[in-house]
Protein backbone atom coordinates (compact mmCIF):
# COMPACT_ATOMS: atom_id res chain seq x y z
CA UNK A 1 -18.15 32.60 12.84
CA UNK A 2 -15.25 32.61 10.38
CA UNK A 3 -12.18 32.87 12.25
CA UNK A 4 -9.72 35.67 10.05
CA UNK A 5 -6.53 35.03 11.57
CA UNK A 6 -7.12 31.00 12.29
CA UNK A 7 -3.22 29.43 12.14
CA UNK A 8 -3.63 25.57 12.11
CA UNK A 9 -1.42 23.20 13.42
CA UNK A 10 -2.00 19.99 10.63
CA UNK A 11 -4.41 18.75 8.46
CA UNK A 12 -6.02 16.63 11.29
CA UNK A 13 -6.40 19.98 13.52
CA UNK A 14 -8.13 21.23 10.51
CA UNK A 15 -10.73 18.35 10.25
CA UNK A 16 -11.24 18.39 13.86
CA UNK A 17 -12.08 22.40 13.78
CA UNK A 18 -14.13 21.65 10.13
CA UNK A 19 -16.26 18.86 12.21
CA UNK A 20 -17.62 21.10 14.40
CA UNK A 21 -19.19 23.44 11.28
CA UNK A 22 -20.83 20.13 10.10
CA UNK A 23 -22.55 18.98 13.36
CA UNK A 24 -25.55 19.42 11.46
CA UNK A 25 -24.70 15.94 9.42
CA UNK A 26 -23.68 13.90 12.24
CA UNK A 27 -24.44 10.37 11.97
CA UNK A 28 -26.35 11.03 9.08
CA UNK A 29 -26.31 9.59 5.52
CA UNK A 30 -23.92 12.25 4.15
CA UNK A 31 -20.88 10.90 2.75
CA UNK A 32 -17.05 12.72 3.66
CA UNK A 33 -15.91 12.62 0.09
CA UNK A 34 -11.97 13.67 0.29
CA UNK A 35 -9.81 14.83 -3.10
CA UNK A 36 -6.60 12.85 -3.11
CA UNK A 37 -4.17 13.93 -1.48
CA UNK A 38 -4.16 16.43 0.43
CA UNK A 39 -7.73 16.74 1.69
CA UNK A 40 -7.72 13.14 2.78
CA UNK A 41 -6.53 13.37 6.22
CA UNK A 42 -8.73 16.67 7.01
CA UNK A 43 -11.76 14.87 5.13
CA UNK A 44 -10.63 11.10 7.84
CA UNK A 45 -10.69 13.12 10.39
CA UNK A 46 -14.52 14.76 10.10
CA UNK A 47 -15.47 11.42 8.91
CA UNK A 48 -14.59 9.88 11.97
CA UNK A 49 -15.79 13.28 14.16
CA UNK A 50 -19.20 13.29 13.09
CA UNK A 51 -19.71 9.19 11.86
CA UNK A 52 -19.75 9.33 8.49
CA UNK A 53 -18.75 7.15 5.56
CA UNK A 54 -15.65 8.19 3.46
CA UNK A 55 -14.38 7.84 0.28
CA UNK A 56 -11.94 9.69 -1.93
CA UNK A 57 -11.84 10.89 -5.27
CA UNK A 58 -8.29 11.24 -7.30
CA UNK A 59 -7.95 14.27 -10.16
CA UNK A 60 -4.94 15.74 -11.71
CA UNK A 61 -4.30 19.65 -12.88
CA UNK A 62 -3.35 20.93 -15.84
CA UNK A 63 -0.96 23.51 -15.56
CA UNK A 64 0.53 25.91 -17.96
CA UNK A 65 3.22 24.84 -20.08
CA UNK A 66 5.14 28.55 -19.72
CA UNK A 67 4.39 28.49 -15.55
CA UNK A 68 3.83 25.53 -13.73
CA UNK A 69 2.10 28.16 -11.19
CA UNK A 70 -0.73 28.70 -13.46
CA UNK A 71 -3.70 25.71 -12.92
CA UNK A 72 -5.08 26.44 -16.98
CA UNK A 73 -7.52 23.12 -15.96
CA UNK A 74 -8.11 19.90 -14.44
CA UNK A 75 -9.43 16.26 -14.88
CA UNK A 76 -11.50 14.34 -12.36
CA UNK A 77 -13.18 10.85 -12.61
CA UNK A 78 -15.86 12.35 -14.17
CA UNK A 79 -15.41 15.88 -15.84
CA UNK A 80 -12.65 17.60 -18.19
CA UNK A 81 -12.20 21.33 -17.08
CA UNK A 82 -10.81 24.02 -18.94
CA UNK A 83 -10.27 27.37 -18.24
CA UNK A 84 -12.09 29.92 -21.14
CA UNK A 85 -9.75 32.84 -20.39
CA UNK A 86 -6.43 30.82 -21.14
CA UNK A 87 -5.11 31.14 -24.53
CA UNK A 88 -2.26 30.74 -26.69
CA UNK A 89 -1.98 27.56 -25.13
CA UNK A 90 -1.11 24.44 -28.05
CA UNK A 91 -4.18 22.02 -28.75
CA UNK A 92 -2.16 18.98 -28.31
CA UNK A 93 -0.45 20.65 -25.14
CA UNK A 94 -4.08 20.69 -23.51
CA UNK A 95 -5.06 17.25 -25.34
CA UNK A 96 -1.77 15.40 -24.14
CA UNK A 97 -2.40 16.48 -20.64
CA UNK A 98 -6.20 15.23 -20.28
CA UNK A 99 -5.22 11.53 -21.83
CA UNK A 100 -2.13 12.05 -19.26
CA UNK A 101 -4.44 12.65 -16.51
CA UNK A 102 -6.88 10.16 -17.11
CA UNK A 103 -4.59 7.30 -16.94
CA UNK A 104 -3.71 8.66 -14.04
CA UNK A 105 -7.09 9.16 -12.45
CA UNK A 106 -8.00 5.20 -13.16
CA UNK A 107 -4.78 3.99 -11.93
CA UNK A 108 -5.06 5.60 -8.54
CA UNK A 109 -8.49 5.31 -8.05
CA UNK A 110 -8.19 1.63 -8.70
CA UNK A 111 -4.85 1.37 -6.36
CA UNK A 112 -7.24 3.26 -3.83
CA UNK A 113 -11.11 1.16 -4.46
CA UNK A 114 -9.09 -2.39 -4.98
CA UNK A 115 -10.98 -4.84 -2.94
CA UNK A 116 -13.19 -2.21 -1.37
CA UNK A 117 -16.95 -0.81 -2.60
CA UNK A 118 -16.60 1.97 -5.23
CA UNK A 119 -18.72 5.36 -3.67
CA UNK A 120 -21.93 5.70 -5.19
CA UNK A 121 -22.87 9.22 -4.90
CA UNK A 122 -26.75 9.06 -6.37
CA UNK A 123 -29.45 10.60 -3.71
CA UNK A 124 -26.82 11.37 -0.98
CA UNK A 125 -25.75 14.48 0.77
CA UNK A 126 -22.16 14.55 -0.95
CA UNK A 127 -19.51 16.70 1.22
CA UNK A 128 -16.64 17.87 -0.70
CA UNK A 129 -12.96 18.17 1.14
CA UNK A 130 -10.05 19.08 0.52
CA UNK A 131 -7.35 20.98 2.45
CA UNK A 132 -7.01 24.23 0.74
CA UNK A 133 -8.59 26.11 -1.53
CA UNK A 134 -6.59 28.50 -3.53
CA UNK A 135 -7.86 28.05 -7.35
CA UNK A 136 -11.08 26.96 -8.21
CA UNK A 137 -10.64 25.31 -11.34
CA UNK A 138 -9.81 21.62 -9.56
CA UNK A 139 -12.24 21.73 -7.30
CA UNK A 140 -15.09 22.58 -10.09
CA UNK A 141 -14.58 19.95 -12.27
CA UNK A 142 -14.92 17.50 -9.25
CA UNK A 143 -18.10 19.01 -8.15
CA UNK A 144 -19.12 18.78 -11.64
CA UNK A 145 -18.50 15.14 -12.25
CA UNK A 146 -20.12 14.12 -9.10
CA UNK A 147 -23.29 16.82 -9.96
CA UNK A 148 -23.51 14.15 -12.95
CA UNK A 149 -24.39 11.29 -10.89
CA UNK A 150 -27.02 12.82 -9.29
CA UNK A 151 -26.42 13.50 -5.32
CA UNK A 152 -29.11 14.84 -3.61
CA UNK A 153 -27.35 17.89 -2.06
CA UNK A 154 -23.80 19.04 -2.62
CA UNK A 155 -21.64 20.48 -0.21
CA UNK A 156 -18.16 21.60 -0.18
CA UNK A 157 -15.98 21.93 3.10
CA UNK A 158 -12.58 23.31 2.97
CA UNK A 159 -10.39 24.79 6.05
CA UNK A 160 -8.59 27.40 4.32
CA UNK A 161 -10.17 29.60 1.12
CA UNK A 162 -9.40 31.82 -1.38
CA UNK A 163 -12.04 34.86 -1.30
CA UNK A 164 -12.54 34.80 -5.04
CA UNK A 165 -12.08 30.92 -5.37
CA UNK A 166 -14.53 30.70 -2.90
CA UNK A 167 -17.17 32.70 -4.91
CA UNK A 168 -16.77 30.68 -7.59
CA UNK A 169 -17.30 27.70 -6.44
CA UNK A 170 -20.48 28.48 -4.20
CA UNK A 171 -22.29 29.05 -7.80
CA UNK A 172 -22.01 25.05 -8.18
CA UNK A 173 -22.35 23.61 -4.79
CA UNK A 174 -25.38 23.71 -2.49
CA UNK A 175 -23.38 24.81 0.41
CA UNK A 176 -19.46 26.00 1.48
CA UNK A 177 -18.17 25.48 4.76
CA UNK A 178 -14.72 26.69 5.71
CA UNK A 179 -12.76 28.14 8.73
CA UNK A 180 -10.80 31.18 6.99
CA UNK A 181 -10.96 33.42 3.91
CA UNK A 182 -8.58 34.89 2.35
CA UNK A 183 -7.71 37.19 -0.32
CA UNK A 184 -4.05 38.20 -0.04
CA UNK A 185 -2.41 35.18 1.62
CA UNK A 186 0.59 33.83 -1.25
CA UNK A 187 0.11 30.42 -0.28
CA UNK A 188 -2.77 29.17 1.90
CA UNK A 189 -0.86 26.14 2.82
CA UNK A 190 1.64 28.41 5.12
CA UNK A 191 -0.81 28.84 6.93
CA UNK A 192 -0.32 25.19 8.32
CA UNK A 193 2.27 24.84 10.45
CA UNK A 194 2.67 20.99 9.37
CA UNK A 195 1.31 20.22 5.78
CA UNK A 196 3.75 17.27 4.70
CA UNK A 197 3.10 15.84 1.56
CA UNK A 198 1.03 12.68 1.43
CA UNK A 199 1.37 9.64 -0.43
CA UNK A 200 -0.76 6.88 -2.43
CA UNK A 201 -0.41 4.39 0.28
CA UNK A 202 -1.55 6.95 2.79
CA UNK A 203 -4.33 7.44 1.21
CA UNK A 204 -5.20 3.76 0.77
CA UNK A 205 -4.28 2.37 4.36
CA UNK A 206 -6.77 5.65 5.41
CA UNK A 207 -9.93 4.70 3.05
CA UNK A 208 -9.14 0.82 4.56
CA UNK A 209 -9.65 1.59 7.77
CA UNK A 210 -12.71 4.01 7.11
CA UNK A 211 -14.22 1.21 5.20
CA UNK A 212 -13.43 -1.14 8.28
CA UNK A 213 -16.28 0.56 10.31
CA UNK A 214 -18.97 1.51 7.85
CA UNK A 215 -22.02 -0.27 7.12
CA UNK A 216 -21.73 -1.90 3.80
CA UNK A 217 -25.34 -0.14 2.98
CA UNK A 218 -23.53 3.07 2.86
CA UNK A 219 -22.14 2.72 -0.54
């Protein structure tokens, strides 16, 4: 049952609440696979509910150079996503931004994987986190990358949703799992009473300790 007037206390509330949608993969072979940063802790904390392995996967938006409100596309590790209905918008602009982005994308995910086994997502059950969904352009080209590699099912698990986001991205994945959706709510992350911003080396020390207690087969 989707809860309409859910009010969470953190991120790790969230995952705890998120875990108990995803019994169904417990101590299974599916893989938590959290978007840096902010579905990290959420994506930790189901991880460690239901014993699964956990990784995390960096990407950058694009915003529009007029309104930094407006998401006109996004990079991940594996896909370049831009929107078709944006326009007027320079070539370079757009161009600047991706090679911008990538740089960004390897530095991180190399900050995050150094000394630790890279995710290999090729015949798994891949599920998707992140903390809120409120635009789905971000979360597409992630689920598009990783639909490159091959997983076996794909699966995408967010707390907090956007009603029309939502739709959209339930054309790519196999599966969407959340706890609230919501079409008028300005900001989905006020609907956290805690949502502080999280860092790199959050992120790392998080992955770490994940990687601490899962069976090297995993990845």
């Amino acid at each position: 049952m989707v809860q309409e007037n859910i009010i969470l206390y953190d991120r790790v509330y969230a995952g705890h609440l998120l875990a108990g949608k995803l019994r169904l993969y417990q101590q299974s072979q599916a893989m938590i696979v959290a978007l840096a940063h902010g579905g990290v802790v959420v994506g930790f904390e189901i991880a460690k509910s239901l014993g699964l392995s956990f990784d995390v996967l960096p990407y950058r938006k694009i915003k529009h150079p007029g309104n930094s409100a407006q998401v006109v596309g996004s990079v991940s590790v594996h896909e370049v996503l831009i929107r078709e209905d944006i326009h007027n918008i320079p070539q370079d602009y757009i161009y600047h931004q991706i090679m911008l982005s990538r740089i960004g994308i390897e530095r991180e995910f190399n900050f995050y994987y150094a000394n630790l086994p890279r995710p290999s997502f090729a015949g798994k059950t891949v599920i998707v986190v992140d903390d809120v969904l409120e635009e789905s352009v971000s979360v597409l080209a992630c689920l598009r990358g990783i639909r490159k590699l091959e997983p076996a099912k794909l699966i995408v698990a967010v707390p907090m949703v956007k009603s029309e986001a939502l739709k959209q991205v339930a054309e790519e994945a196999d599966d969407t799992v959340f706890l609230r959706s919501d079409a008028s709510a300005e900001s989905l992350r006020s609907l956290y009473r805690d949502v502080p911003a999280i860092k790199e080396d959050e992120v790392r020390a998080l992955l770490v300790r994940a990687k601490a207690v899962q069976p090297i087969s995993d990845n």
